[in-house]
C-alpha atoms as a PDB file:
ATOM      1  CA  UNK A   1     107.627  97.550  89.739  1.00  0.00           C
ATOM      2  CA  UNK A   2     108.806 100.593  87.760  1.00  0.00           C
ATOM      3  CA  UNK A   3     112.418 101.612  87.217  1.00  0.00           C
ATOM      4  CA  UNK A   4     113.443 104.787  85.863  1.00  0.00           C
ATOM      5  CA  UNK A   5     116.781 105.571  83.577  1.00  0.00           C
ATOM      6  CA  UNK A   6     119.097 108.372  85.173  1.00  0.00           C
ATOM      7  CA  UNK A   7     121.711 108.358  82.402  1.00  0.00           C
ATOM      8  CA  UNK A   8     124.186 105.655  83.595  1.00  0.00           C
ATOM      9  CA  UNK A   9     121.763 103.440  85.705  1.00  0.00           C
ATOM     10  CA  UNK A  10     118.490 102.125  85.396  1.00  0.00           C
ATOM     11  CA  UNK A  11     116.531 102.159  89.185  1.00  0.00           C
ATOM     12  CA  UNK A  12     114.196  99.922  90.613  1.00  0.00           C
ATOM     13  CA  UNK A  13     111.439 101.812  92.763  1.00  0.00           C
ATOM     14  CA  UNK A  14     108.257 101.838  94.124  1.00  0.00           C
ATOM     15  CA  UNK A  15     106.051 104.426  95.364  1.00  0.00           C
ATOM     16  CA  UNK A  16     102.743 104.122  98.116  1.00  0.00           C
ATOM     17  CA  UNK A  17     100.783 106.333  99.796  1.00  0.00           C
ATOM     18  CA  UNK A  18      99.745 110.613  99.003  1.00  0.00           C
ATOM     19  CA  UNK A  19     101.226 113.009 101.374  1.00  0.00           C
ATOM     20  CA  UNK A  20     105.042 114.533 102.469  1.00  0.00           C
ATOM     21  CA  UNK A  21     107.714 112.552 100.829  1.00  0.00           C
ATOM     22  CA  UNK A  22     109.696 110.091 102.936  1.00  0.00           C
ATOM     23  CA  UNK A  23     112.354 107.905 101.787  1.00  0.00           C
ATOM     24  CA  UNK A  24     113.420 104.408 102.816  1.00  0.00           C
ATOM     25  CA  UNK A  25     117.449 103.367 102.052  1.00  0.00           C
ATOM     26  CA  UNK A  26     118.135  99.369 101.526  1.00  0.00           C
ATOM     27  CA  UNK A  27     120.786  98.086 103.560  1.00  0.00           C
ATOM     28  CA  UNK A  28     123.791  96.061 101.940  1.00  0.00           C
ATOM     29  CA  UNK A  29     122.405  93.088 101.120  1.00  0.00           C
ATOM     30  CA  UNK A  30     118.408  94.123 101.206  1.00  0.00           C
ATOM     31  CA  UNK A  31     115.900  94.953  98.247  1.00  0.00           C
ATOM     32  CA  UNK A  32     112.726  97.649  98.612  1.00  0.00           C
ATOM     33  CA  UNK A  33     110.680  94.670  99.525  1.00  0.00           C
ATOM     34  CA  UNK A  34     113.028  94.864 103.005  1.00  0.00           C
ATOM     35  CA  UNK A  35     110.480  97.636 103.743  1.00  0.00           C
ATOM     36  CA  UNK A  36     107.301  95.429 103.678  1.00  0.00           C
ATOM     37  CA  UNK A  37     106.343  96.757 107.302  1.00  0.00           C
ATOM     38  CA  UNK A  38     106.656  99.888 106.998  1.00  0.00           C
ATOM     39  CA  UNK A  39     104.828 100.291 103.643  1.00  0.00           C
ATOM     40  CA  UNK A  40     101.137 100.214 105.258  1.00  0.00           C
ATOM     41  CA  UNK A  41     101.685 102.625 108.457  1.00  0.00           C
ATOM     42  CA  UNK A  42     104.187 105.089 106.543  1.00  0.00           C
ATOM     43  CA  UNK A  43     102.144 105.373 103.411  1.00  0.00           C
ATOM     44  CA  UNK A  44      99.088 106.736 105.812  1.00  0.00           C
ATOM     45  CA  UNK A  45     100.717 109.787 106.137  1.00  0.00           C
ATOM     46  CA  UNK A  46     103.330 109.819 103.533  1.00  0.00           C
ATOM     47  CA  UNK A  47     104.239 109.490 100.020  1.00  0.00           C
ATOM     48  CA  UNK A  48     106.858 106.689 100.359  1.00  0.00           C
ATOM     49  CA  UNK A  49     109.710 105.658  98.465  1.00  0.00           C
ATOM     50  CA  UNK A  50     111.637 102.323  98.241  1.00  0.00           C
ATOM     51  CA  UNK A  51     113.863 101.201  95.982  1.00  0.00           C
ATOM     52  CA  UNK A  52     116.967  99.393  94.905  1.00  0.00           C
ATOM     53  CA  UNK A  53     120.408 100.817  94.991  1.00  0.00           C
ATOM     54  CA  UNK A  54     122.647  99.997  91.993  1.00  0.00           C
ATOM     55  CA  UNK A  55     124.147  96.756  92.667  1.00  0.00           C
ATOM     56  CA  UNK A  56     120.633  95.670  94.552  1.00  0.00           C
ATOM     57  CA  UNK A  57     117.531  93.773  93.696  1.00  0.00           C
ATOM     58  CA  UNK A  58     115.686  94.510  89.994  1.00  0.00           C
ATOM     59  CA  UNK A  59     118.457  97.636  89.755  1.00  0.00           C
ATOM     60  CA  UNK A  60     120.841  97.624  87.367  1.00  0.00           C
ATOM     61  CA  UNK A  61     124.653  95.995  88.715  1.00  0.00           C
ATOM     62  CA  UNK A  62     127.155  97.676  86.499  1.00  0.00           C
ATOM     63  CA  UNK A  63     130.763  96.167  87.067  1.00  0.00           C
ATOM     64  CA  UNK A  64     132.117  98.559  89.492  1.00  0.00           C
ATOM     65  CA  UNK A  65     132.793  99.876  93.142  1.00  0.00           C
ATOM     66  CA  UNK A  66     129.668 101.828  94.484  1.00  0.00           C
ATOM     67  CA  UNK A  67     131.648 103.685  96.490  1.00  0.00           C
ATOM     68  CA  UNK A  68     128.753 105.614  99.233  1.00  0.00           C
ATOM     69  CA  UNK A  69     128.993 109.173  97.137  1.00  0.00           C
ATOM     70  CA  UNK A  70     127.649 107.108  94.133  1.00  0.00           C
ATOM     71  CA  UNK A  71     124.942 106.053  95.583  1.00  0.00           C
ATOM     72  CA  UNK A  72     123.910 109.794  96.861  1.00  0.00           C
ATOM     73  CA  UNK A  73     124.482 111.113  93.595  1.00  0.00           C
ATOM     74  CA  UNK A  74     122.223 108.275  92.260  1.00  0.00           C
ATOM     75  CA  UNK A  75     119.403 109.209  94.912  1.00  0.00           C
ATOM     76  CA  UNK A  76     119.467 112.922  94.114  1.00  0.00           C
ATOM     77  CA  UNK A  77     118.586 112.661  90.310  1.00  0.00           C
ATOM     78  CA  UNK A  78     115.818 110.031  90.970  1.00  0.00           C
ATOM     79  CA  UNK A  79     114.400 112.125  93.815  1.00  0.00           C
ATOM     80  CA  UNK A  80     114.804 114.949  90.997  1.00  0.00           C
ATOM     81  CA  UNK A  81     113.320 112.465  88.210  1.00  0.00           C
ATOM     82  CA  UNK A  82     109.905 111.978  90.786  1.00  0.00           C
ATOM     83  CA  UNK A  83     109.416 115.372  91.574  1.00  0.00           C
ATOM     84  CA  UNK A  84     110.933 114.681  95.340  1.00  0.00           C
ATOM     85  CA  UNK A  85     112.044 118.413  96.095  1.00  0.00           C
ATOM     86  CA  UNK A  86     112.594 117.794 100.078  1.00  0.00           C
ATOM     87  CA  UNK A  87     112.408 114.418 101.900  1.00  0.00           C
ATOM     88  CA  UNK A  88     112.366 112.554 104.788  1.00  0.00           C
ATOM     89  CA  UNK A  89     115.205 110.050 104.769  1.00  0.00           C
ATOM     90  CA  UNK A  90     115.754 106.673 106.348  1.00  0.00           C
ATOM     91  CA  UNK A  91     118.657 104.711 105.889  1.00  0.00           C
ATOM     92  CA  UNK A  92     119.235 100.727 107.395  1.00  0.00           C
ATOM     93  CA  UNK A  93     123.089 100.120 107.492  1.00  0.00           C
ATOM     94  CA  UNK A  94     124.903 100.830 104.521  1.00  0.00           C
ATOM     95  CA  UNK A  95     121.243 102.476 103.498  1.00  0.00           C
ATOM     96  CA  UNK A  96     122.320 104.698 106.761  1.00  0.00           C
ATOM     97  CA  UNK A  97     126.039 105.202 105.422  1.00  0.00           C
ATOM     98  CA  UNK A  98     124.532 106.568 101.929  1.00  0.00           C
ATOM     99  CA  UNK A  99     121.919 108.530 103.791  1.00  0.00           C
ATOM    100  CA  UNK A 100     124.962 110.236 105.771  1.00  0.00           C
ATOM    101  CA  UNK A 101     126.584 111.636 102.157  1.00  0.00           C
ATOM    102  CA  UNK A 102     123.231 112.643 101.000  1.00  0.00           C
ATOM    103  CA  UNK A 103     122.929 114.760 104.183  1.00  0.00           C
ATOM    104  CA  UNK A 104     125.850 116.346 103.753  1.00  0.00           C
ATOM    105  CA  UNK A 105     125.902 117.096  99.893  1.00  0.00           C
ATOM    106  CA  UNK A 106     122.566 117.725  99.376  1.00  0.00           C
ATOM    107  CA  UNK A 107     121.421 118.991 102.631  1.00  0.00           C
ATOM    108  CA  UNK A 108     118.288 121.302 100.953  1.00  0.00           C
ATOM    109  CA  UNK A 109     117.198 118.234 100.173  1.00  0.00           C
ATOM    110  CA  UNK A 110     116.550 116.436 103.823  1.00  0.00           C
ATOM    111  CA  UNK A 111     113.942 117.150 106.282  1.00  0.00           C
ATOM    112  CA  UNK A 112     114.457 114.559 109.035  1.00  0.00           C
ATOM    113  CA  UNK A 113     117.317 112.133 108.724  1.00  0.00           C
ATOM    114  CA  UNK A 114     116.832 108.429 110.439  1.00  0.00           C
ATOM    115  CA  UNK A 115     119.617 106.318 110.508  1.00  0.00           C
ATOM    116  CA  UNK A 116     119.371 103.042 112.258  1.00  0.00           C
ATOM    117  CA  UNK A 117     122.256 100.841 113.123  1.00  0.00           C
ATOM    118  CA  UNK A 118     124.791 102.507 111.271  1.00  0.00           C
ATOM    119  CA  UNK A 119     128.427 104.348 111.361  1.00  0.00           C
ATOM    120  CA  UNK A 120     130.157 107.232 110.113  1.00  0.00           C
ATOM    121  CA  UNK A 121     133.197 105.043 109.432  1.00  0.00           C
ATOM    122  CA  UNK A 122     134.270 101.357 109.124  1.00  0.00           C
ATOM    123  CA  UNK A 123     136.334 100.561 112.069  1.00  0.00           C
ATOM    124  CA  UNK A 124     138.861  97.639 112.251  1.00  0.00           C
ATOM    125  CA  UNK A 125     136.588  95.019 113.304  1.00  0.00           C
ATOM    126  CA  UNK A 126     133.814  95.962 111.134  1.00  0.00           C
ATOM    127  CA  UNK A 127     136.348  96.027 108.009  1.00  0.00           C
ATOM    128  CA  UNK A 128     137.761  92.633 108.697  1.00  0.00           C
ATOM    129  CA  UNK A 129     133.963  91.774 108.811  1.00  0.00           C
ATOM    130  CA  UNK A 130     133.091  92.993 105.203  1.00  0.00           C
ATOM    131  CA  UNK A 131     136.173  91.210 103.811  1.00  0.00           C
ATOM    132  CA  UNK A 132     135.244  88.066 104.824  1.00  0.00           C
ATOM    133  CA  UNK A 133     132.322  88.709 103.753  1.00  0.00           C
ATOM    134  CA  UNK A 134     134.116  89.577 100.217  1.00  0.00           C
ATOM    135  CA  UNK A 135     136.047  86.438 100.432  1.00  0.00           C
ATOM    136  CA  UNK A 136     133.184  84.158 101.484  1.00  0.00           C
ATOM    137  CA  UNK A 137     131.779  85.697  98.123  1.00  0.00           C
ATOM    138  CA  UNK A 138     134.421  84.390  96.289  1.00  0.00           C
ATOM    139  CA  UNK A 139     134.731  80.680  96.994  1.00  0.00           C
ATOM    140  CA  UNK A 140     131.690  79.383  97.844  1.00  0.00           C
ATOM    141  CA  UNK A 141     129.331  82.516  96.152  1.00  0.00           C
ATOM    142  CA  UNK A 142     126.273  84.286  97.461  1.00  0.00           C
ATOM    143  CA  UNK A 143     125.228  80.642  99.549  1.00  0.00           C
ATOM    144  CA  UNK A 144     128.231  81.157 101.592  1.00  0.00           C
ATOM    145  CA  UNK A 145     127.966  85.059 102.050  1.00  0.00           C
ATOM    146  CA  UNK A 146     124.935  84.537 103.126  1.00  0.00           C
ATOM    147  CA  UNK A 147     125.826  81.497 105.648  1.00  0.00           C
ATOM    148  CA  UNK A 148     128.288  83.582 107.353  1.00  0.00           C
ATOM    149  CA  UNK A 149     126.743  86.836 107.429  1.00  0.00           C
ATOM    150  CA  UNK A 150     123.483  85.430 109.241  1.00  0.00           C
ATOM    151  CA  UNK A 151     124.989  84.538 112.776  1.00  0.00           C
ATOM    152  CA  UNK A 152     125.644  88.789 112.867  1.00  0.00           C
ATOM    153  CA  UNK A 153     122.103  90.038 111.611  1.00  0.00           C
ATOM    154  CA  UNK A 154     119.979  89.343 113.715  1.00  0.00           C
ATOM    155  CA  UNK A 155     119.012  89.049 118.149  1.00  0.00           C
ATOM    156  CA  UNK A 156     119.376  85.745 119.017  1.00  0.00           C
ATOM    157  CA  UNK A 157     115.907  85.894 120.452  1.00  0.00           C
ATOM    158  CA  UNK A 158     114.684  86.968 117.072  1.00  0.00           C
ATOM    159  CA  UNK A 159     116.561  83.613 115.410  1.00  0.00           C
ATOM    160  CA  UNK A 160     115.391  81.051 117.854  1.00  0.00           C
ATOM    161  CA  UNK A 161     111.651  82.196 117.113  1.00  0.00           C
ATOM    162  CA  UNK A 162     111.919  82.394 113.212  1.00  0.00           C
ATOM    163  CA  UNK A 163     114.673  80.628 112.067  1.00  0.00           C
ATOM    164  CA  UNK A 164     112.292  78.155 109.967  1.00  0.00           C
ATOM    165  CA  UNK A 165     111.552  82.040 108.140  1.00  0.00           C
ATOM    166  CA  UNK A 166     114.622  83.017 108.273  1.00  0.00           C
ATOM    167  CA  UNK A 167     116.194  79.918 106.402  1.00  0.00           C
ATOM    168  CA  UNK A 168     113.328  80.024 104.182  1.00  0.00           C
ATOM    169  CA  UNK A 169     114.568  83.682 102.727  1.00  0.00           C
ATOM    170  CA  UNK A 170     117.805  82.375 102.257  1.00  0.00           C
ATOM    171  CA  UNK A 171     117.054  80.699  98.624  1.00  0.00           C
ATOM    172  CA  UNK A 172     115.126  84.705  97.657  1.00  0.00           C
ATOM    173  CA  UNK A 173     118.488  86.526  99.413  1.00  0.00           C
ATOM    174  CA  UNK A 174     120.977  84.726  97.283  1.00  0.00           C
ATOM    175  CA  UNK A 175     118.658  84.725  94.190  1.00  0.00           C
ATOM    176  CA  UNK A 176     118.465  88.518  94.405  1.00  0.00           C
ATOM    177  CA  UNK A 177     122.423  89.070  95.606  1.00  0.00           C
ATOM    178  CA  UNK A 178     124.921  87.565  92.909  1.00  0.00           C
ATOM    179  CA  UNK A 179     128.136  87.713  93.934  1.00  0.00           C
ATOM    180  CA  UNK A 180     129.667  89.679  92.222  1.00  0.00           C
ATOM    181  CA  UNK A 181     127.911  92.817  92.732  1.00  0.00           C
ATOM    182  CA  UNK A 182     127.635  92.137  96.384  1.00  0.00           C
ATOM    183  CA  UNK A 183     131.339  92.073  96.161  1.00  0.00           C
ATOM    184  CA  UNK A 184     131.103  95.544  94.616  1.00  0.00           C
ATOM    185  CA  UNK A 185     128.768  96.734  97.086  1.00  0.00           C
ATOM    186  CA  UNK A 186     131.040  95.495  99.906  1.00  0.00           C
ATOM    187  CA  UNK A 187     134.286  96.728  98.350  1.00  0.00           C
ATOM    188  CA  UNK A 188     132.597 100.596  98.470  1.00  0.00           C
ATOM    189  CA  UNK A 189     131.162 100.304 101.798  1.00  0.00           C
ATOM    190  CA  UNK A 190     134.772  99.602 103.269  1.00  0.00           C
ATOM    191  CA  UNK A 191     136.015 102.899 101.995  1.00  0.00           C
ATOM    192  CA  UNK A 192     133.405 104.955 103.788  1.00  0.00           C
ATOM    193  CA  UNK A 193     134.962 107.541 106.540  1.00  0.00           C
ATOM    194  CA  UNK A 194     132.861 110.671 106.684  1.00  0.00           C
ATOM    195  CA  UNK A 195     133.837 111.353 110.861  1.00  0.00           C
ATOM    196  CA  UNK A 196     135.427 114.135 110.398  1.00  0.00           C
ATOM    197  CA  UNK A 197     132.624 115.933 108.402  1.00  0.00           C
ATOM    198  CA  UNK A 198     129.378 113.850 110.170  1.00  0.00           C
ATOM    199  CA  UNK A 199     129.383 116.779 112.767  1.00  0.00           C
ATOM    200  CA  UNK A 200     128.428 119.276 110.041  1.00  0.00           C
ATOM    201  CA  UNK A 201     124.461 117.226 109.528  1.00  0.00           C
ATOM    202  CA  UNK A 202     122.043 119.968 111.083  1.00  0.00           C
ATOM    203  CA  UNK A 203     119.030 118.121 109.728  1.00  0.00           C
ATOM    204  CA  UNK A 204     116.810 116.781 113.032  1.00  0.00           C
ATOM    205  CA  UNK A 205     117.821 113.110 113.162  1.00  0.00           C
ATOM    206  CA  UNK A 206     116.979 109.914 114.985  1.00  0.00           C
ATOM    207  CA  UNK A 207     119.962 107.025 115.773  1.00  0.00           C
ATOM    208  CA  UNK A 208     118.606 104.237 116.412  1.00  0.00           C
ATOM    209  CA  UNK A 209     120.499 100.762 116.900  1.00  0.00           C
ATOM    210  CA  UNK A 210     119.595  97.136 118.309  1.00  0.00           C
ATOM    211  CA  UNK A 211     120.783  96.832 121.554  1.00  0.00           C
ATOM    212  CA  UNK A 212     122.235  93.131 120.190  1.00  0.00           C
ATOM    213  CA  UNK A 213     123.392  94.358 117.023  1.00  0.00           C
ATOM    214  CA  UNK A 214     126.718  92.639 116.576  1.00  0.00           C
ATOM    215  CA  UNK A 215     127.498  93.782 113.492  1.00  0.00           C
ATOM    216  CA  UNK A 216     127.482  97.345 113.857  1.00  0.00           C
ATOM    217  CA  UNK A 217     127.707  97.791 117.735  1.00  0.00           C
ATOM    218  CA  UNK A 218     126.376 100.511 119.807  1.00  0.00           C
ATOM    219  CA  UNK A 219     129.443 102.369 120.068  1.00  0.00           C
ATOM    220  CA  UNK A 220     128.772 103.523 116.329  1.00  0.00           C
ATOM    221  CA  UNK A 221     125.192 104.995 116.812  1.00  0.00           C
ATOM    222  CA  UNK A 222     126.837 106.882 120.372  1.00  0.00           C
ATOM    223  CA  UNK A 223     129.516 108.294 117.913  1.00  0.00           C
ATOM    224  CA  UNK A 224     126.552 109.651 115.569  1.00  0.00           C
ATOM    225  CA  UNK A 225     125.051 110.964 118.794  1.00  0.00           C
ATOM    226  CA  UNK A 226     128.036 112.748 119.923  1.00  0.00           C
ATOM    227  CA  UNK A 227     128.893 114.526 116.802  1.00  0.00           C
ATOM    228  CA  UNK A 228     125.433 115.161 115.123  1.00  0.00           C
ATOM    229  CA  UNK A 229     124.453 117.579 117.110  1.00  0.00           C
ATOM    230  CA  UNK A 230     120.574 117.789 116.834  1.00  0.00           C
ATOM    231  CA  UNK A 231     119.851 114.491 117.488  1.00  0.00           C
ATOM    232  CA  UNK A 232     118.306 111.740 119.283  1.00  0.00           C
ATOM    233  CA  UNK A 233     119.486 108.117 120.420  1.00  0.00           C
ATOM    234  CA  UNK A 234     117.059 105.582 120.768  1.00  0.00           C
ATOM    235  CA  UNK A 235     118.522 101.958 121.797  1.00  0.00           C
ATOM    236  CA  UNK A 236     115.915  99.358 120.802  1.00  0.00           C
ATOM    237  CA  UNK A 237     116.075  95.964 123.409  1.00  0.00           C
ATOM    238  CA  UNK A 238     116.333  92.568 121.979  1.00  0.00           C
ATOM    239  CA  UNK A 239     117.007  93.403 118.977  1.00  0.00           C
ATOM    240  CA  UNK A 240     119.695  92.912 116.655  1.00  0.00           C
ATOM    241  CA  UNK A 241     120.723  94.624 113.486  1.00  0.00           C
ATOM    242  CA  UNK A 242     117.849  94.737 111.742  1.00  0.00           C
ATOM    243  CA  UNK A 243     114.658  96.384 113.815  1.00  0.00           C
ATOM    244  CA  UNK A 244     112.074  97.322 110.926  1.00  0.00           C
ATOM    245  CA  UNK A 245     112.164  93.194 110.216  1.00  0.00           C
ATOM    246  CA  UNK A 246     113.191  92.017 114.156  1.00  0.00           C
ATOM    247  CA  UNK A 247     110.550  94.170 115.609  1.00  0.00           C
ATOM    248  CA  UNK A 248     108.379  96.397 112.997  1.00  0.00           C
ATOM    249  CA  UNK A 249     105.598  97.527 115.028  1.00  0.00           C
ATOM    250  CA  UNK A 250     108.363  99.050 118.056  1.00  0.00           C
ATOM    251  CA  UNK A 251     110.171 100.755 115.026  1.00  0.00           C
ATOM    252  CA  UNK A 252     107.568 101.765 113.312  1.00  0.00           C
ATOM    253  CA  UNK A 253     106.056 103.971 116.554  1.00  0.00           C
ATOM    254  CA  UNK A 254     109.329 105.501 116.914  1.00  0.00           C
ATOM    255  CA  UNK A 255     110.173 106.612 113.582  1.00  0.00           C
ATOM    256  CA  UNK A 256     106.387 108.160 113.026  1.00  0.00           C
ATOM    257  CA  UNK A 257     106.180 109.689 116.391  1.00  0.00           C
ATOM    258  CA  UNK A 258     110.063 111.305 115.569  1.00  0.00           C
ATOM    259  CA  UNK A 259     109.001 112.325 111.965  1.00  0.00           C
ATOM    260  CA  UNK A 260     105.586 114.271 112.720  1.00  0.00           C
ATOM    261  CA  UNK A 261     106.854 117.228 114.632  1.00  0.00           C
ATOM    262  CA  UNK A 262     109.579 117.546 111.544  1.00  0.00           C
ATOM    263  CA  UNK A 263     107.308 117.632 108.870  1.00  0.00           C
ATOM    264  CA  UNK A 264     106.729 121.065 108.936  1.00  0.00           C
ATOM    265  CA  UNK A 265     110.882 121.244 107.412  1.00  0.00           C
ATOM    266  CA  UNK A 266     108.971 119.861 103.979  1.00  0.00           C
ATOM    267  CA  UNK A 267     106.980 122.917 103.382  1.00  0.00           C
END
């Protein structure tokens, strides 16, 4: 896969497909390959990005916080670096969080904004969440993060059909998360609180959340609704926090069917 130097950081990325630009935002602990079902429906009608936030996957993990603005920063000069004037933007998570601050400091730069199971700020539950997480991290490394982390990921329908799979991407998850960027990762998703500004996104989006996401709970994606005004909530049913793994072909249909009409916003 190629990765491409802006300045400070060196990206890992991949491209698919001719058409409109769309881009696909990893969530915390994720790589590009997260993506892997939506690569062959998207890249029919798009020109589709993936790749790896600093701190993720074959990208570069400087020692730092990436605090949420970083990582929009970071998006804008590679979109600038691939010729990427206007795009599409889909963000999973913390991919959702970063998609949020690219809305709102580059907003000439968004058509259609999806973000799926997501928040405009870490609440008390969530933050006591991520520092366990963080302290997990610590002792017993990415093995434990990972241990803990799982019961919250995913429907429990979705488990008790693949957990053979699931266990089996355990050794590839903590291969491609050492812990200490995952701690840095962490550390600058807990200071994210945009909720006072999320109401000033005008770009057409799409919040979408597992109906069993216990991680990041419904009440987030209603607070999205609320205050993004031109916008549209879609609760998906057995599902959990992760719906372009738990149930690709559902997503997939809702995302393209939300997308076409906006196209038009990419000239």
């Amino acid at each position: 896969m190629p990765r491409i130097d802006l300045n400070n950081v060196s990206l890992n990325y991949e491209l698919n497909g001719d058409g409109l630009p769309v881009v696909f935002i990893n969530g915390l602990t994720m790589d590009l390959n997260g993506w892997y079902y939506q690569v062959p429906p998207f890249s029919q009608r798009y020109r589709v990005l993936r790749y790896d936030c600093r701190g993720q996957g074959q990208s570069d993990k400087p020692d730092m916080d990436y605090t949420q603005e970083m990582h929009a920063d970071d998006l804008n000069r590679l979109m600038d670096r691939i010729g990427f004037d206007r795009s599409h933007i889909i963000g999973l998570s913390n991919g959702g969080m970063i998609a949020q601050h690219f809305a709102l400091e580059y907003p000439q730069k968004v058509g259609a904004l999806v973000l799926v199971d997501t928040c405009s700020y870490i609440d008390t539950l969530l933050e006591l969440i991520l520092k366990a997480w963080i302290k997990a991290t610590e002792v017993g490394g990415s093995e434990l993060r990972y241990d803990v982390a799982l019961p919250v990921l995913f429907a429990e329908s979705f488990v008790r059909k693949n957990l053979e799979s699931i266990l089996g991407m355990r050794e590839i998850n903590i291969r491609n998360n050492p812990p200490k960027p995952i701690i840095n990762l962490a550390r600058g998703c807990l200071k994210h609180d945009i909720n006072n500004r999320i109401s000033e996104i005008t770009a057409p989006s799409l919040i979408m959340v597992g109906e069993e996401d216990i991680l990041v709970p419904q009440k987030y994606s209603k607070v999205l609704h609320e205050k993004i005004k031109n916008s549209t909530l879609v609760t998906m049913k057995d599902c959990g926090h992760v719906p372009p793994i738990e149930k690709p072909e559902e997503f997939n249909e809702i995302v393209l069917n939300f997308l076409r009409p906006q196209d038009s916003l990419l000239g």
